[in-house]
N, C-alpha and C. Protein backbone atom coordinates (compact mmCIF):
# COMPACT_ATOMS: atom_id res chain seq x y z
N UNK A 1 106.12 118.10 115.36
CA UNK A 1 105.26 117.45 114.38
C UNK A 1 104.69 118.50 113.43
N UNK A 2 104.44 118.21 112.00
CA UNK A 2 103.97 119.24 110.87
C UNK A 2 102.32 118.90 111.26
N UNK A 3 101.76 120.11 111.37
CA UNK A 3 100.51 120.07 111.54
C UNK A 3 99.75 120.41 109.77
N UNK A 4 99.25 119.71 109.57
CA UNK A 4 98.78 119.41 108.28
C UNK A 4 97.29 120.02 108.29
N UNK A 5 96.83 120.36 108.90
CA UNK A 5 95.24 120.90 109.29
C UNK A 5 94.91 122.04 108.40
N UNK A 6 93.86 121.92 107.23
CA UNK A 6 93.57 122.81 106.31
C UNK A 6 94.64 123.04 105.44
N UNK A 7 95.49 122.09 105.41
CA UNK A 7 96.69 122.56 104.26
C UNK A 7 95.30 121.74 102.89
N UNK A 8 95.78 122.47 101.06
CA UNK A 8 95.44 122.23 100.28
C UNK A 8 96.97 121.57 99.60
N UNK A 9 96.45 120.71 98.76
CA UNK A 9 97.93 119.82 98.47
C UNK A 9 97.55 119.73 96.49
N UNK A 10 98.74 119.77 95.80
CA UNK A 10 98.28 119.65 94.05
C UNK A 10 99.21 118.66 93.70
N UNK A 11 99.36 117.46 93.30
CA UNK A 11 99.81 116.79 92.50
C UNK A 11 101.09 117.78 91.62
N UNK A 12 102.41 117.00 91.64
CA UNK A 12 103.50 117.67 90.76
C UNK A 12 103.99 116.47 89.67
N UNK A 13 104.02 115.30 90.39
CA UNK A 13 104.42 114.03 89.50
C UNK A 13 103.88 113.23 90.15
N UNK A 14 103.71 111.70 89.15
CA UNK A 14 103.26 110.42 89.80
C UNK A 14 103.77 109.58 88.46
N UNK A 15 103.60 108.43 88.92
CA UNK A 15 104.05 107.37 87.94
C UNK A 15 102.87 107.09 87.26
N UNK A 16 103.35 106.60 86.01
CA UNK A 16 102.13 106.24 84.96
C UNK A 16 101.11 105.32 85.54
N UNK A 17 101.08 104.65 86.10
CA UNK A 17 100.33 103.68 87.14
C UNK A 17 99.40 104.31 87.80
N UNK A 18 99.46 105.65 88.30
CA UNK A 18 98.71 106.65 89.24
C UNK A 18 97.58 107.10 88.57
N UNK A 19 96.75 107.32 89.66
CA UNK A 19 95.77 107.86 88.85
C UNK A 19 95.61 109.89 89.24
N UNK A 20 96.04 110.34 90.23
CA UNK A 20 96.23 111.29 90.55
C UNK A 20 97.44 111.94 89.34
N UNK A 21 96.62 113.75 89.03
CA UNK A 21 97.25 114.68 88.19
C UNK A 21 97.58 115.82 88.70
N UNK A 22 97.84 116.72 88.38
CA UNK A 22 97.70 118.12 88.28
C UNK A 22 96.89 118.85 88.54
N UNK A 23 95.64 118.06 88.11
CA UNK A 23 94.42 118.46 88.28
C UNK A 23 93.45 117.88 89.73
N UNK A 24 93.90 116.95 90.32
CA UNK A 24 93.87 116.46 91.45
C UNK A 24 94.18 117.17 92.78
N UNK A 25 92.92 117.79 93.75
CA UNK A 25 93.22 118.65 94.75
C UNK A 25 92.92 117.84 96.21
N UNK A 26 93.73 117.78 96.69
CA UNK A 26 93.54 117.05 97.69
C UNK A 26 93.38 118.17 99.22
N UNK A 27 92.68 118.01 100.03
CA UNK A 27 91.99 118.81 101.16
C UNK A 27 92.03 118.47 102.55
N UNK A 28 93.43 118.53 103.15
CA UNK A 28 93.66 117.96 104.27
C UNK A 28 93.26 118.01 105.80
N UNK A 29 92.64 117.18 106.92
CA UNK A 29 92.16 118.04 107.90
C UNK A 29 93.54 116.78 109.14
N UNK A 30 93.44 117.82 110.21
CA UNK A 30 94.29 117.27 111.03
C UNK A 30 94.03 117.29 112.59
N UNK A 31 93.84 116.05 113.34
CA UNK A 31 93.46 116.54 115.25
C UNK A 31 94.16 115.32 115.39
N UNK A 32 94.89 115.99 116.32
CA UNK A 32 96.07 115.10 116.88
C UNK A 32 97.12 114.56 116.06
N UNK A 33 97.10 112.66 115.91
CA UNK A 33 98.17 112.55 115.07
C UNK A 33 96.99 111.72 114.15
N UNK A 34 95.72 112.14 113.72
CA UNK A 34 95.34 111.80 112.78
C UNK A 34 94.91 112.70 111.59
N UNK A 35 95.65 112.32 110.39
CA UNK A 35 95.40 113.30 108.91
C UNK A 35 94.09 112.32 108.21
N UNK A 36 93.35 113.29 108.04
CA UNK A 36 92.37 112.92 106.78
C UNK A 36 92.74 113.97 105.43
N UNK A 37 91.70 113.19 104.48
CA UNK A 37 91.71 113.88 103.12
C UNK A 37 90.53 113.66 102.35
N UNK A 38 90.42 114.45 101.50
CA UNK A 38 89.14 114.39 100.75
C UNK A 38 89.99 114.79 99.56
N UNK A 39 89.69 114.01 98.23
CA UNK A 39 90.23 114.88 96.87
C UNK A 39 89.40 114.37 95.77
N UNK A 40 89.43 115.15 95.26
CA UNK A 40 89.30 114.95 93.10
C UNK A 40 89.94 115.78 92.43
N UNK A 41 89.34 115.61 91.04
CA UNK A 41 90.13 115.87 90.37
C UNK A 41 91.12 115.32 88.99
N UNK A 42 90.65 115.61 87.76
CA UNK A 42 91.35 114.07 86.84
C UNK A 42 90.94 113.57 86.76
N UNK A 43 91.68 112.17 86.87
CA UNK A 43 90.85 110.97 86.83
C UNK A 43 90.15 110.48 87.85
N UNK A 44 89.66 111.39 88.85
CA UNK A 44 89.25 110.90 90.32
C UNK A 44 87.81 111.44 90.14
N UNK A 45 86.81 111.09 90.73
CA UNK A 45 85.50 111.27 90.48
C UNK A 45 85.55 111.87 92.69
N UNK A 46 85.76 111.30 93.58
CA UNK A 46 85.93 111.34 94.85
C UNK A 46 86.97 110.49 95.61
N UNK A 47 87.93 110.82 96.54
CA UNK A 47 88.29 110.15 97.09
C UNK A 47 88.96 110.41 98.20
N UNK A 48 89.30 109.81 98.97
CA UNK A 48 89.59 109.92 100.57
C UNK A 48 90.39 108.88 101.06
N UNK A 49 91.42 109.88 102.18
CA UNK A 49 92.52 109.13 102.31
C UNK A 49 92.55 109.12 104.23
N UNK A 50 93.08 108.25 105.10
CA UNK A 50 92.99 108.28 106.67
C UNK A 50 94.87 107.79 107.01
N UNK A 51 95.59 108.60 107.83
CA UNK A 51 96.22 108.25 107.95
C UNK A 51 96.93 108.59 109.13
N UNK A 52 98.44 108.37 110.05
CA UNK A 52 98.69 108.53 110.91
C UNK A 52 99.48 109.38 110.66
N UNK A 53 100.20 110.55 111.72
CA UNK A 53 101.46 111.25 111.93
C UNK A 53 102.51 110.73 112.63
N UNK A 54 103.88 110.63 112.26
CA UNK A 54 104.81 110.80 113.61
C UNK A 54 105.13 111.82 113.42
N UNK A 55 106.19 111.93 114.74
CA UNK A 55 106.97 113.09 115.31
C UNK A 55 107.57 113.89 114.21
N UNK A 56 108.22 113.46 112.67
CA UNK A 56 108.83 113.62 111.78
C UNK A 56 108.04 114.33 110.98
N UNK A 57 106.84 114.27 111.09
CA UNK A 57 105.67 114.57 110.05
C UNK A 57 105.34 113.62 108.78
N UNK A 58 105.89 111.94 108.86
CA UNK A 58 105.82 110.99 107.90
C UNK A 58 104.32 110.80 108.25
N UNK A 59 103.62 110.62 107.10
CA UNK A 59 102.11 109.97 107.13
C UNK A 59 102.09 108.37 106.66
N UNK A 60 101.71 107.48 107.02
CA UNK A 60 101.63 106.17 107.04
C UNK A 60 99.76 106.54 106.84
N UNK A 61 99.24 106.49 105.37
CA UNK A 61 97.83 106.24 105.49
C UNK A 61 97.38 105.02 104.27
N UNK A 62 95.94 104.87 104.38
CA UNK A 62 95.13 104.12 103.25
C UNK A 62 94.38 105.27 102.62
N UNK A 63 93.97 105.17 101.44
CA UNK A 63 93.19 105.69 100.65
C UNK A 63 92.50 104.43 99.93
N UNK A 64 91.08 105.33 99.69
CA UNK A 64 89.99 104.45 98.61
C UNK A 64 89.67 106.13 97.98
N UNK A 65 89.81 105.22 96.64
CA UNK A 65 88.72 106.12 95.79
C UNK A 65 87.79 105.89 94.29
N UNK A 66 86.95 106.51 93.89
CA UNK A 66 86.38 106.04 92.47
C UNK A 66 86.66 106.75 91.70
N UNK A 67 87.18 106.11 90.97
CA UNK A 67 87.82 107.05 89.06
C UNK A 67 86.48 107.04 88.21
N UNK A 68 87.12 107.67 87.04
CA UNK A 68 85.93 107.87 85.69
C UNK A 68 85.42 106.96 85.25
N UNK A 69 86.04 105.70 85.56
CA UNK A 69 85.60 104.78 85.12
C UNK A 69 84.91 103.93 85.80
N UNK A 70 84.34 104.50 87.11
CA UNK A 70 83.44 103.74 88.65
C UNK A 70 84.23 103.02 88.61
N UNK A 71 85.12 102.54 89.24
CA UNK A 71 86.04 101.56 89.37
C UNK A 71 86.44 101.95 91.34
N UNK A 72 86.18 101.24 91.72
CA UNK A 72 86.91 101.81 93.33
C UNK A 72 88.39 101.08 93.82
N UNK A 73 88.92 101.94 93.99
CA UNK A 73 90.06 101.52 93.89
C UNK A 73 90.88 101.95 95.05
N UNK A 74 91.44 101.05 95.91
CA UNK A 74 92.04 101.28 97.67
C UNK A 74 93.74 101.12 97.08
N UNK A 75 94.30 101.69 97.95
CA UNK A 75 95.94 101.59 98.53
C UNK A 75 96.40 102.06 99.79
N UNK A 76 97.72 102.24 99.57
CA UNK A 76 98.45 102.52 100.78
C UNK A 76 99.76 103.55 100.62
N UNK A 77 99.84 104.39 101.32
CA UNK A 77 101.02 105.46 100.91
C UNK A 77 102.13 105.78 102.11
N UNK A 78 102.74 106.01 101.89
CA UNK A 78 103.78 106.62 102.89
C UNK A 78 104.29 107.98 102.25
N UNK A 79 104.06 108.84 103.20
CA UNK A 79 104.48 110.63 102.78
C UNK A 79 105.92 110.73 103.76
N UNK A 80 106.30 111.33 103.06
CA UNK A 80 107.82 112.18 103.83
C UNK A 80 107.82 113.81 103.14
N UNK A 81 107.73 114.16 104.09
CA UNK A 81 107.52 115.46 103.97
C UNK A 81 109.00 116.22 103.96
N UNK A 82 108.91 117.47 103.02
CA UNK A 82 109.86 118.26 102.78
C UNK A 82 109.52 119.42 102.84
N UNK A 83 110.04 120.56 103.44
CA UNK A 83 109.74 121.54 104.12
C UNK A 83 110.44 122.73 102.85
N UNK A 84 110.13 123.66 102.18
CA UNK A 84 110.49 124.24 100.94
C UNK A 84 110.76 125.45 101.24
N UNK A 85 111.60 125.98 100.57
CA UNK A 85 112.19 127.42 101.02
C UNK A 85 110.69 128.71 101.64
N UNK A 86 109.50 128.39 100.77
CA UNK A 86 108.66 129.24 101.16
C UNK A 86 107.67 129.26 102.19
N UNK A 87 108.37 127.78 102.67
CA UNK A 87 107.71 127.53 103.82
C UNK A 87 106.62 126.27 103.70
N UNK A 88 106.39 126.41 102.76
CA UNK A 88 105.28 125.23 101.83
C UNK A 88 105.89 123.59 102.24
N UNK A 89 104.96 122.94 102.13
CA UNK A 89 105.05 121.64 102.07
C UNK A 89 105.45 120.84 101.04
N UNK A 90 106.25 120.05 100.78
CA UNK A 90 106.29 118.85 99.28
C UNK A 90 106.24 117.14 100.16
N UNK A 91 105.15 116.59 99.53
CA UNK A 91 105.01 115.38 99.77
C UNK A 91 105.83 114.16 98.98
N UNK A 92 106.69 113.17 99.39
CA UNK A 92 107.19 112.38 98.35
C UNK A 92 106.48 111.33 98.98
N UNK A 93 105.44 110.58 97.75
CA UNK A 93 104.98 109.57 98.16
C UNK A 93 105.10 108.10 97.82
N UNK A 94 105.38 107.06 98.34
CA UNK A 94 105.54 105.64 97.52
C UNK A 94 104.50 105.14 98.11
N UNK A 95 103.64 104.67 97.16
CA UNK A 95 102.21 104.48 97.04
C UNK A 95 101.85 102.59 96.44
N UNK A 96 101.13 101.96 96.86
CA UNK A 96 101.04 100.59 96.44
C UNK A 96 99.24 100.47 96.42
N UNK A 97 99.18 100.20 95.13
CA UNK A 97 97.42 99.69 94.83
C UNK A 97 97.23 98.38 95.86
N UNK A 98 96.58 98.43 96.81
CA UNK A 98 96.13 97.28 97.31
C UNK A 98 94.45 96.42 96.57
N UNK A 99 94.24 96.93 95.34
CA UNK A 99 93.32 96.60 94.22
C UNK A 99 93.67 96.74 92.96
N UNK A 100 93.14 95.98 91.96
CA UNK A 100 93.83 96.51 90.46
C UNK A 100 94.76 95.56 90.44
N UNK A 101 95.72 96.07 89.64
CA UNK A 101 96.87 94.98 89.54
C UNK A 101 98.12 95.37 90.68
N UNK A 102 97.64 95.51 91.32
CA UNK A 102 98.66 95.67 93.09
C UNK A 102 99.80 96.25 92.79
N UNK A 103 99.85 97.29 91.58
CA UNK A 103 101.53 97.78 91.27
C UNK A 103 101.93 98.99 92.29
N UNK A 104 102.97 99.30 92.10
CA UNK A 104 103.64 100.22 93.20
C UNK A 104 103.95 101.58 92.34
N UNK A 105 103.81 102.72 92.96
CA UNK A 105 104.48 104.01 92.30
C UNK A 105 104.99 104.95 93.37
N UNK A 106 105.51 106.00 92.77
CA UNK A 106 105.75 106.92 93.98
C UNK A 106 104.92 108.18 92.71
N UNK A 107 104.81 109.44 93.87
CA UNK A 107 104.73 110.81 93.37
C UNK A 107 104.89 112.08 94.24
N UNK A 108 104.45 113.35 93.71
CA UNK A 108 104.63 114.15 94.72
C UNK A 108 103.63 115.03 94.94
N UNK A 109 103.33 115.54 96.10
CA UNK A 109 102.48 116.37 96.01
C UNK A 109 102.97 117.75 96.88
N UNK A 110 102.48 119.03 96.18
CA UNK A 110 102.52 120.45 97.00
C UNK A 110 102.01 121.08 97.65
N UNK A 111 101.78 121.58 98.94
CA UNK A 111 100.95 122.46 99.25
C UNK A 111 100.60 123.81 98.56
N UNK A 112 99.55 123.84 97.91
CA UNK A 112 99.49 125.08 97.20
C UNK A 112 99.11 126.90 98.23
């Protein structure tokens, strides 16, 4: 299992739908097979994500968070993790607003 504990993660792409950038730092903590997160950044004012591990290192979590515009806004993601020549992490995520207009995106994120 990828132990995710204190990894820092940066946004590389997302779909226009997303509200996560570049500028979006996400702050991962990990015990057992549960990942948390804390991020901002962009268009994110705070937000936080809870999710599970398997054996594979796929994360199955929810996130809520509030944008610039106080707006709170929940979904749901699935990570598959890719393991990078430098050893680093890349997240591919397909992501669904469970608020808003319920659209679907994917993106990626890096361990920096």
């Amino acid at each position: 299992m990828i132990n995710y504990d204190n990894k820092i993660f940066k946004p590389t792409s997302n779909t226009e739908n997303g509200e996560t950038n570049s500028e979006t730092i996400f702050y991962y903590k990990q015990f057992d097979n549960i990942v948390t997160a804390e991020y901002s950044g962009g268009k994110i004012k705070q937000g936080h994500l809870m999710g599970l591990v398997d054996h594979n290192g796929n994360i199955d979590m929810r996130y809520h968070q509030i944008n610039h515009n106080n707006e709170l806004m929940t979904g749901l993601c699935k990570s598959k993790p890719e393991i990078l020549e430098n050893g680093k992490i890349r997240l591919h995520e397909t992501w669904e607003w469970t608020s808003g207009d319920k659209s679907k995106g994917q993106s990626i994120i890096e361990e920096l």
